[in-house]
Protein backbone atom coordinates (compact mmCIF):
# COMPACT_ATOMS: atom_id res chain seq x y z
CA UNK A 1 -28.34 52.60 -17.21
CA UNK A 2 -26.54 53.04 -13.70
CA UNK A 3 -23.22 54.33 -13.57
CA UNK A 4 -20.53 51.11 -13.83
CA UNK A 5 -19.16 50.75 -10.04
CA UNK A 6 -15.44 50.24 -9.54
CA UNK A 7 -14.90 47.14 -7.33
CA UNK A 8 -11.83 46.30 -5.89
CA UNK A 9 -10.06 42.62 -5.41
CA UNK A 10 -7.74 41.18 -3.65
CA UNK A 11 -5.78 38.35 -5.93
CA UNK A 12 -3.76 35.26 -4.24
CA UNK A 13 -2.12 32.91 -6.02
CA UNK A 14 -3.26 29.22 -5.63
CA UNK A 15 -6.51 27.51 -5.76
CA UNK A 16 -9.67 29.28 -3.75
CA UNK A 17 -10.99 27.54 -0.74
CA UNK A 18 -13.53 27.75 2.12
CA UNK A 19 -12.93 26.33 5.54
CA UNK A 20 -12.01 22.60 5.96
CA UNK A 21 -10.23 22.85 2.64
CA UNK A 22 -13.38 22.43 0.76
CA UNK A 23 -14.13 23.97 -2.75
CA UNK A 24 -17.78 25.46 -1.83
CA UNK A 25 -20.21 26.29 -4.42
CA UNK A 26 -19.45 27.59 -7.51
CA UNK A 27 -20.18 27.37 -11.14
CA UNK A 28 -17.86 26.19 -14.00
CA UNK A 29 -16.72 28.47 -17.16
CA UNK A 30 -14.34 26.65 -19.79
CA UNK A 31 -12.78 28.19 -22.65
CA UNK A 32 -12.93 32.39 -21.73
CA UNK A 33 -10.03 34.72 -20.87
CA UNK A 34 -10.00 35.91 -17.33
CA UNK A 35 -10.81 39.46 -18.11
CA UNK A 36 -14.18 37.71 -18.86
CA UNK A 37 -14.07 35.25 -15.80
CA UNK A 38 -13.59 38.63 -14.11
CA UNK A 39 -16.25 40.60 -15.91
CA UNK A 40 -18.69 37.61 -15.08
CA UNK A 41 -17.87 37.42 -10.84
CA UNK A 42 -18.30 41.40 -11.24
CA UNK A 43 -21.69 40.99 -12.95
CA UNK A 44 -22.62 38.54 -10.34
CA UNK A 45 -24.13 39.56 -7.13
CA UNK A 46 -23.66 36.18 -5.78
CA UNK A 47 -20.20 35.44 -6.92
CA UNK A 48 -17.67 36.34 -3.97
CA UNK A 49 -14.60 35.48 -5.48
CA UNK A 50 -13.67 33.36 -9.07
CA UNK A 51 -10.30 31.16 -9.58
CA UNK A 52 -9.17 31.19 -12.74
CA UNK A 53 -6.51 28.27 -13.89
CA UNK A 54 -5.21 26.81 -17.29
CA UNK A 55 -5.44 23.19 -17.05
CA UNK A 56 -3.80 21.44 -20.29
CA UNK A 57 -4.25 24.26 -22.89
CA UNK A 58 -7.79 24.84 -21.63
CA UNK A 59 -8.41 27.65 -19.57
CA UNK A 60 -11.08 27.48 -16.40
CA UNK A 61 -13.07 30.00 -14.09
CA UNK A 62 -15.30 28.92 -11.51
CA UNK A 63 -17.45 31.54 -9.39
CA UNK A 64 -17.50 30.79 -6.44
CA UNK A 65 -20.68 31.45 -4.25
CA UNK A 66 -19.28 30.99 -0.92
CA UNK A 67 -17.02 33.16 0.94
CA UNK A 68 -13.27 31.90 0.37
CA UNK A 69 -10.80 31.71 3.55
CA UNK A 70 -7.50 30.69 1.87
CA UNK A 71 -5.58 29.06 -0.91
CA UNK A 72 -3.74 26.03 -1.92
CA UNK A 73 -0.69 26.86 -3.39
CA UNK A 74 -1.38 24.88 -6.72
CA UNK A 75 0.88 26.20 -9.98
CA UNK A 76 -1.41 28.07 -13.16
CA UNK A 77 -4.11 28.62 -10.28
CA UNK A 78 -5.27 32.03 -9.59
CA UNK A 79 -7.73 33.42 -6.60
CA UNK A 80 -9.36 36.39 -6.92
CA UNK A 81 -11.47 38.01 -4.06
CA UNK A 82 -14.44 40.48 -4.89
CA UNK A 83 -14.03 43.03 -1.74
CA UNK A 84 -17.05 42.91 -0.31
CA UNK A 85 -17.77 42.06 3.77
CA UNK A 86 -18.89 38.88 3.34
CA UNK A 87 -15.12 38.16 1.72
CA UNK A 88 -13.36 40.06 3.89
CA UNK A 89 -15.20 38.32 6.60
CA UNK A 90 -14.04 34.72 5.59
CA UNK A 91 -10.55 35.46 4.58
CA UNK A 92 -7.69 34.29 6.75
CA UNK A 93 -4.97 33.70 4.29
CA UNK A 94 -1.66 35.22 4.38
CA UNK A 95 -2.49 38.09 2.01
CA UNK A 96 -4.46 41.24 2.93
CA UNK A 97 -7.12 43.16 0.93
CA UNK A 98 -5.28 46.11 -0.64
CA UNK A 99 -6.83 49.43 -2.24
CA UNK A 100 -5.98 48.21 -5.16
CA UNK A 101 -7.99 49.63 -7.89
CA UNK A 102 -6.63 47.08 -10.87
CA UNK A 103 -9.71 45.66 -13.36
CA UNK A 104 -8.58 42.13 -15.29
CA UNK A 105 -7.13 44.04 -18.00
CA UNK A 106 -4.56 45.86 -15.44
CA UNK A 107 -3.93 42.44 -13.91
CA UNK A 108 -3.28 40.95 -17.19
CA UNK A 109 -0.29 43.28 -17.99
């Protein structure tokens, strides 16, 4: 099998959105952790980012297909960018990409 590739990610706090304030495309995961939400956008050569939010006592991650340009600032939300060009190309939110090396289970800590 290849060799796993460490991405990097830029995290934000709110909800993910595209230009206009929009939600794009992305599909809906109920009921996993977010070191799975984040081992599913990794796996996902179409996901670009995935928001990851505990609504009630039921957790949510949507994968988002479309490139992300900010947040909302919405409490229990969390944005997560995958750092690839076509994310660092939509971005214009406050925070920058950082080297940061962290996988979901550094996050988590």
């Amino acid at each position: 099998s290849a060799p796993a590739v460490q991405l990097q990610w830029m995290q934000e706090g709110g909800a993910c959105l595209t230009p206009g304030n929009n939600h794009g495309s992305y599909d809906e995961v109920w009921g996993i952790k977010i070191s799975e939400c984040d081992e599913k956008c990794a796996q996902a050569i179409d996901c670009l980012a995935y928001e990851y939010s505990t609504i009630d006592s039921y957790n949510r991650c949507e994968l988002h297909k479309d490139p992300i340009s900010h947040t909302a600032p919405i409490p229990g939300h969390l944005c997560v960018l995958k750092d690839v060009p076509a994310s660092r190309d939509g971005w214009k939110g406050k925070g920058g990409f950082r080297a940061s090396k962290a996988t979901a289970a550094t996050r988590e800590r």
